[in-house]
C-alpha atoms as a PDB file:
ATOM      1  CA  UNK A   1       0.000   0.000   0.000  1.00  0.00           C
ATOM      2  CA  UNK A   2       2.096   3.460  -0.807  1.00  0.00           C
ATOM      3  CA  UNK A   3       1.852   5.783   1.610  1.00  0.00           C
ATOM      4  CA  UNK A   4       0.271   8.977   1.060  1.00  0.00           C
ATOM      5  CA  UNK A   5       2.461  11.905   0.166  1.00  0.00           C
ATOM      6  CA  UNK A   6       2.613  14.816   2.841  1.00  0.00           C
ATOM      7  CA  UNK A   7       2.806  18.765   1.957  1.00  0.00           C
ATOM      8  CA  UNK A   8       5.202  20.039   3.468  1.00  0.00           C
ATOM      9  CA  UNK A   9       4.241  22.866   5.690  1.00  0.00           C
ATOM     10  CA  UNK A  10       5.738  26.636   4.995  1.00  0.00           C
ATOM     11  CA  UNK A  11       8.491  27.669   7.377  1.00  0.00           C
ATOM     12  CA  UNK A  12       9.109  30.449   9.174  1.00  0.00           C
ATOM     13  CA  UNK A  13      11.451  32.100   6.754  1.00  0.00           C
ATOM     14  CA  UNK A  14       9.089  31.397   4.275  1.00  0.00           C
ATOM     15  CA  UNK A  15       6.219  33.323   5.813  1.00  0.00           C
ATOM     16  CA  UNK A  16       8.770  35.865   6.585  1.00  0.00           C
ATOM     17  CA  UNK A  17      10.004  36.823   3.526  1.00  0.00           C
ATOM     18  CA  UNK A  18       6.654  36.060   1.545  1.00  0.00           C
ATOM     19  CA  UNK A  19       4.781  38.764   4.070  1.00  0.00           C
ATOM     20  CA  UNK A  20       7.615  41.464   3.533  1.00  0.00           C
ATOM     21  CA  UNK A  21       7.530  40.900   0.035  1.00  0.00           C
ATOM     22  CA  UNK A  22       3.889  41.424  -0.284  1.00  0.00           C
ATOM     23  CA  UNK A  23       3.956  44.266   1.537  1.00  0.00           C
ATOM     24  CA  UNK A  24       6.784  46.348   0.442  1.00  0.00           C
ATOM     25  CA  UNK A  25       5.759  45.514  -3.208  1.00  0.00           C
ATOM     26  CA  UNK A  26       1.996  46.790  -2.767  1.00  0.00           C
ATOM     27  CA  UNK A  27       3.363  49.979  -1.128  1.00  0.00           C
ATOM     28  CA  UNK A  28       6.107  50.192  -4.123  1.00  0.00           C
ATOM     29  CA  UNK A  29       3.486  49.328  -6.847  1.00  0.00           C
ATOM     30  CA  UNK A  30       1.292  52.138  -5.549  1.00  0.00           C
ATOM     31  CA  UNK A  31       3.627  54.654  -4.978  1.00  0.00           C
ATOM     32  CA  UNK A  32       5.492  54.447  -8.410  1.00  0.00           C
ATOM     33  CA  UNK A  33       1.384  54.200 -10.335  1.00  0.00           C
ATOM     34  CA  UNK A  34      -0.104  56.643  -8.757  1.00  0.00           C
ATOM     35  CA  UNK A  35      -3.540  54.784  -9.646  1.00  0.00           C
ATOM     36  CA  UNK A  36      -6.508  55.960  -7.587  1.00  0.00           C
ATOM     37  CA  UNK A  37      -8.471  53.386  -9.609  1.00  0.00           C
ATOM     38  CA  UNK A  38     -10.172  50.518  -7.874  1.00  0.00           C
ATOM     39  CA  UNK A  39      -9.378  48.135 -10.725  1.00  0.00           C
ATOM     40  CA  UNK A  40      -5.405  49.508 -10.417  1.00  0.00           C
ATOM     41  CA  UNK A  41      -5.563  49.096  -6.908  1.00  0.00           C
ATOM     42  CA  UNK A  42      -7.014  45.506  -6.754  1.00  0.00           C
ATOM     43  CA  UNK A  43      -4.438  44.596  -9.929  1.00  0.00           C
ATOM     44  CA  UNK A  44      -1.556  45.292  -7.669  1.00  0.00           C
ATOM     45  CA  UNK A  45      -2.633  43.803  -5.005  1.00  0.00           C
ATOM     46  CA  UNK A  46      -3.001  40.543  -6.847  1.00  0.00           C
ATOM     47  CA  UNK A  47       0.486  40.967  -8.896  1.00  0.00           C
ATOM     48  CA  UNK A  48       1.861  41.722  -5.342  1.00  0.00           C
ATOM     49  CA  UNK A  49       0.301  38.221  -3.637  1.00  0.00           C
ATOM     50  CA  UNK A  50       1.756  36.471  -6.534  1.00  0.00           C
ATOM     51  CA  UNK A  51       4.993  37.826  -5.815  1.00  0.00           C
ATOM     52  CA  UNK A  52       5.463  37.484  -2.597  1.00  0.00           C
ATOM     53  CA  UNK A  53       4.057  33.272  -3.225  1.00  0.00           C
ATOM     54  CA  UNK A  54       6.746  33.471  -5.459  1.00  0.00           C
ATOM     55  CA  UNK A  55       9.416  34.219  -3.171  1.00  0.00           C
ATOM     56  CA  UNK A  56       8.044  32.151  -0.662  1.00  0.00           C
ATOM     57  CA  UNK A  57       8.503  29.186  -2.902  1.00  0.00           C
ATOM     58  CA  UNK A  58      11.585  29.572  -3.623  1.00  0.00           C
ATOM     59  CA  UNK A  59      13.205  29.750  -0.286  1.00  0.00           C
ATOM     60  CA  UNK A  60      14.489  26.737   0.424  1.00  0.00           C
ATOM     61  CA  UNK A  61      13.514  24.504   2.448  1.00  0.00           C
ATOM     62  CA  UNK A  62      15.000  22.177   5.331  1.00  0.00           C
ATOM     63  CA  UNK A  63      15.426  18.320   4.615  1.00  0.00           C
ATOM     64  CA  UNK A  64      13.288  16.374   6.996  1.00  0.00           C
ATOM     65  CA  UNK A  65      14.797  13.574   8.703  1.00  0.00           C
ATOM     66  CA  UNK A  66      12.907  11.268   6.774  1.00  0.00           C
ATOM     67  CA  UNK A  67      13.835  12.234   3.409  1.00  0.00           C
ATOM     68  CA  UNK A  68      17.146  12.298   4.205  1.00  0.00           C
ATOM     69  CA  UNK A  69      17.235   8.346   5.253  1.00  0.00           C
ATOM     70  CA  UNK A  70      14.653   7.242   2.244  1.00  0.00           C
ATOM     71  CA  UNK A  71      16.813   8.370  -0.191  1.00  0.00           C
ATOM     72  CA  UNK A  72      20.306   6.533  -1.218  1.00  0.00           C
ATOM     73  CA  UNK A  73      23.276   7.761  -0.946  1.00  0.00           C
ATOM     74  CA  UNK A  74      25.254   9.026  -4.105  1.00  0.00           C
ATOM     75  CA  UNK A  75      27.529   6.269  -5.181  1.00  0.00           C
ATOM     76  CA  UNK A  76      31.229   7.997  -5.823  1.00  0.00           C
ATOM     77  CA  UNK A  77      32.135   8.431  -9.284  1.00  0.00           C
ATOM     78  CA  UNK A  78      35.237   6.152 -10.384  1.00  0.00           C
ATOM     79  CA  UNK A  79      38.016   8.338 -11.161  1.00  0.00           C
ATOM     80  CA  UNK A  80      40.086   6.995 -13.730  1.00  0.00           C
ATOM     81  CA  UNK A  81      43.594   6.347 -12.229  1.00  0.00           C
ATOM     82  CA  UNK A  82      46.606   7.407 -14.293  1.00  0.00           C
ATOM     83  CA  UNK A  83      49.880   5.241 -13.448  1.00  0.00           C
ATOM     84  CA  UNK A  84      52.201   8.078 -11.388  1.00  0.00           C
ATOM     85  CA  UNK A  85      55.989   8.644 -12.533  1.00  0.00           C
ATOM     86  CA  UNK A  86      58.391   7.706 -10.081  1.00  0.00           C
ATOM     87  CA  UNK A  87      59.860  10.105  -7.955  1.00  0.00           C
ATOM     88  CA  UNK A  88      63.699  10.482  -8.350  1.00  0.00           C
ATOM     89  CA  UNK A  89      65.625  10.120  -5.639  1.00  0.00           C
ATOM     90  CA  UNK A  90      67.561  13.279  -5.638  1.00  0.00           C
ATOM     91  CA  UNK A  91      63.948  15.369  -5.478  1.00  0.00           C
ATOM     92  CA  UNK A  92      62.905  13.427  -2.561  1.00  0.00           C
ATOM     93  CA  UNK A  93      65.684  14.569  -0.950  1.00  0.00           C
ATOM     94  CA  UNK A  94      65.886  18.201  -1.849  1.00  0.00           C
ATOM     95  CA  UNK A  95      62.661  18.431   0.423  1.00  0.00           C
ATOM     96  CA  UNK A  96      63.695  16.403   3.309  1.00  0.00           C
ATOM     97  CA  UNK A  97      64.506  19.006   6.340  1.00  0.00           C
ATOM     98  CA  UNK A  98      68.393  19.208   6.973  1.00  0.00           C
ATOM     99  CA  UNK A  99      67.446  18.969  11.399  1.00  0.00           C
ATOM    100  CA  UNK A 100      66.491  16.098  12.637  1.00  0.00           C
ATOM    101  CA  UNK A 101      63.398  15.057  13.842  1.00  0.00           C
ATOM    102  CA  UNK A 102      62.996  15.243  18.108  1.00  0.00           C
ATOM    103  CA  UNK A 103      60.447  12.595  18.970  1.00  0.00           C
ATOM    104  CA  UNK A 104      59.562  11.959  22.398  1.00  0.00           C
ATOM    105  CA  UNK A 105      60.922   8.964  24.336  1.00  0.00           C
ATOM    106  CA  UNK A 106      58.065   6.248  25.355  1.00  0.00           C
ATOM    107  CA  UNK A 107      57.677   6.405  29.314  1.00  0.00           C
END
């Protein structure tokens, strides 16, 4: 039996920045149009809800727990190995410090 799907519920951050956008786009809108005009009022305030669903949808949200176990894990991609040249000798020890190393004595 598959198991009904869930809709997520909107975040915080999501109501957030959805409200501010609405609002601060209807006040925008109107200020810039000037309209006194119910229709011009009422078109901006719909342009401005569909704006601010917008940005509300796009905010990402959090992973549930769930989701995060039910799906599988990316299998690595196999990285084609090239066969390394051997180092010469002489480089090797052109790095190697001159002082010796100090280690401390077992107690």
């Amino acid at each position: 039996m598959p198991r009904p799907t869930v809709t997520p519920r909107p975040t915080a951050a999501q109501l957030a920045y959805g409200s501010c956008t609405v609002i601060c786009s209807t006040f925008a809108m109107l200020l810039l149009s000037q309209t006194s005009s119910g229709v011009g009022i009422a078109f901006i305030a719909v342009a401005a809800l569909a704006l601010g669903l917008l940005v509300a949808m796009t905010v990402p949200m959090p992973r549930s727990r769930v989701a995060a176990v039910n799906q599988p894990a990316a299998q690595p991609t196999k990285v084609a190995q090239t066969p390394q040249a051997p180092v010469p000798a002489a480089s090797v020890a052109a790095v190697t410090p001159e002082r010796p190393v100090h280690e401390r004595a077992a107690s």
